[in-house]
C-alpha atoms as a PDB file:
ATOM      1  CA  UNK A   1      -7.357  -3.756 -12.290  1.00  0.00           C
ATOM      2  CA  UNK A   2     -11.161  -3.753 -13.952  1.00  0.00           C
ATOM      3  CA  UNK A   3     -12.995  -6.897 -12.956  1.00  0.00           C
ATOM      4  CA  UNK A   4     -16.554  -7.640 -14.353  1.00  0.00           C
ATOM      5  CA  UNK A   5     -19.699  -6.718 -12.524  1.00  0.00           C
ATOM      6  CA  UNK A   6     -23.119  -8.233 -12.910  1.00  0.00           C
ATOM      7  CA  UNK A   7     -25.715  -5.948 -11.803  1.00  0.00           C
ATOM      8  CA  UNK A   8     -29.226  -7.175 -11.524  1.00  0.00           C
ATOM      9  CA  UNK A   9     -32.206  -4.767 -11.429  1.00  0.00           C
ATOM     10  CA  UNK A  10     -34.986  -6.303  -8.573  1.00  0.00           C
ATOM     11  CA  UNK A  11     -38.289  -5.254  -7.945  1.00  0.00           C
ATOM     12  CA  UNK A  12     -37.205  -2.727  -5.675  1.00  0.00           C
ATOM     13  CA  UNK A  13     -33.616  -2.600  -5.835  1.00  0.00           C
ATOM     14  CA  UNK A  14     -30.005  -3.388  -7.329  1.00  0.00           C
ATOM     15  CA  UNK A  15     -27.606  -6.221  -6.608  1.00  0.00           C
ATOM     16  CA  UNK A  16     -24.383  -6.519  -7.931  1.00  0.00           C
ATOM     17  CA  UNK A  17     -21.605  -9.369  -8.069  1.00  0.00           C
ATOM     18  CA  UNK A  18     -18.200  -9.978  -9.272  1.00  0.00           C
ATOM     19  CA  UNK A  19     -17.712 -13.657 -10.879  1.00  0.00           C
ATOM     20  CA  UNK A  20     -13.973 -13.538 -10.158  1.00  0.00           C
ATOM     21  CA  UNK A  21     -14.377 -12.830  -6.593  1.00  0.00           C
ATOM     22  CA  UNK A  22     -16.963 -14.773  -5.126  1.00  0.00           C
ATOM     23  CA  UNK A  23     -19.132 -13.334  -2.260  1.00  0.00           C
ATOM     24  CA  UNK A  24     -17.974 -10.018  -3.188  1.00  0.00           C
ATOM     25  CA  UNK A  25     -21.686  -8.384  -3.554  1.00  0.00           C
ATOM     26  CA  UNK A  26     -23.548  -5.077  -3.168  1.00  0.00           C
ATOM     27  CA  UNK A  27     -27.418  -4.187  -2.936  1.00  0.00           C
ATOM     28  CA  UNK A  28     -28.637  -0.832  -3.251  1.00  0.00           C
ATOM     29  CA  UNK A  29     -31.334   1.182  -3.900  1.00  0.00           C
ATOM     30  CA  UNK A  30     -30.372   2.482  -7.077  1.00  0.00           C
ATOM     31  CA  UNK A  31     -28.058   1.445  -9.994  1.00  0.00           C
ATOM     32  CA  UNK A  32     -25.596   4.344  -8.994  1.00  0.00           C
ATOM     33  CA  UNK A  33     -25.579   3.731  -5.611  1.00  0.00           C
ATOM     34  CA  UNK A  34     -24.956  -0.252  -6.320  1.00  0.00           C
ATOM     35  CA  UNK A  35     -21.837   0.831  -8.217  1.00  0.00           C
ATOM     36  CA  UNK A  36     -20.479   2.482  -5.683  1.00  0.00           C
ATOM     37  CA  UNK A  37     -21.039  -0.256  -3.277  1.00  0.00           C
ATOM     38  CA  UNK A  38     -19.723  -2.903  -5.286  1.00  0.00           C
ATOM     39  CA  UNK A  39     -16.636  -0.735  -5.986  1.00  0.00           C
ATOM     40  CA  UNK A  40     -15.887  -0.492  -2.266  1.00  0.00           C
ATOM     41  CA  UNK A  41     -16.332  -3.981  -1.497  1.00  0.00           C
ATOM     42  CA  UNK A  42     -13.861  -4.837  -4.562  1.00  0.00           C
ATOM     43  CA  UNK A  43     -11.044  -2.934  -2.587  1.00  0.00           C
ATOM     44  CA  UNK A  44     -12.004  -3.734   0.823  1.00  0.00           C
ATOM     45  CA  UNK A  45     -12.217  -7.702  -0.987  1.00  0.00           C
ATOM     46  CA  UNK A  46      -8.880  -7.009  -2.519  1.00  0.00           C
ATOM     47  CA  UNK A  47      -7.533  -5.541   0.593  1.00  0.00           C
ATOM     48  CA  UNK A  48      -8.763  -8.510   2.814  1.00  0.00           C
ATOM     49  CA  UNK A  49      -6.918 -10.926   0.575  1.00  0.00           C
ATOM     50  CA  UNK A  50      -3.850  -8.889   0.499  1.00  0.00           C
ATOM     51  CA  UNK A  51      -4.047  -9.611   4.730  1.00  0.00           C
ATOM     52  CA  UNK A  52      -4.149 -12.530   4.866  1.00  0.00           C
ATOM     53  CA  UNK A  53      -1.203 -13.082   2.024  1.00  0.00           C
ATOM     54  CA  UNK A  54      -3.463 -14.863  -0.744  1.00  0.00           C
ATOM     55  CA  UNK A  55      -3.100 -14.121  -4.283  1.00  0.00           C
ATOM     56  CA  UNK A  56      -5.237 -11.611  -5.757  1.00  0.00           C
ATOM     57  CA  UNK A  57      -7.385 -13.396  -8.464  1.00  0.00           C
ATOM     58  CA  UNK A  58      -6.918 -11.680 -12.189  1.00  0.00           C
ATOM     59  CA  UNK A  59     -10.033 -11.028 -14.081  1.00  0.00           C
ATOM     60  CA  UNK A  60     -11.017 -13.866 -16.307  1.00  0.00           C
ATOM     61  CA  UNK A  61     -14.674 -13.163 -16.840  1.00  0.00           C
ATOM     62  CA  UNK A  62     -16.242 -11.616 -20.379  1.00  0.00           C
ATOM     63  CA  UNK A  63     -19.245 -10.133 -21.087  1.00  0.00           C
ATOM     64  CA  UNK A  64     -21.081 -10.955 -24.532  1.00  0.00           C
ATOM     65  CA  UNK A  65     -24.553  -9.971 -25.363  1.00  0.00           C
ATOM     66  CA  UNK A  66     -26.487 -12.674 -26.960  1.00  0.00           C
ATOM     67  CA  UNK A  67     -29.176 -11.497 -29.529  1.00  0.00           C
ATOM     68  CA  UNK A  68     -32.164 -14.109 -30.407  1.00  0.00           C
ATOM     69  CA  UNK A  69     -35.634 -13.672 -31.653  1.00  0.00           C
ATOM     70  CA  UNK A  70     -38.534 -13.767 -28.990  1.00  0.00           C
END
């Protein structure tokens, strides 16, 4: 299943999120190393909801990019 993440470049570091999983987040040091994060906590997310016999929410979120003059 592909869900959407949102990864957001700090002054020192990466976070990432997934809108169809709320409080499923990573930070990291780098942008690779966020998307590696964030991948585990998807499954381990996934897996936790599996547990505990709730349904596993289906991606819903897009992504468009918005272009406007500055």
């Amino acid at each position: 299943m592909d869900y959407v993440v949102i990864i957001e470049k700090g002054e020192s570091s990466f976070g990432a999120y997934v809108p169809d999983l709320p409080g499923c987040v990573a930070a990291a040091d780098s942008e690779s190393e966020v998307l590696s994060l964030i991948r585990e906590a998807i499954e381990f997310h996934l897996e936790s909801l599996r547990e505990e016999g709730l349904p596993i929410p289906r991606s819903s979120s897009t992504v468009q990019t918005v272009r406007v003059a500055a």
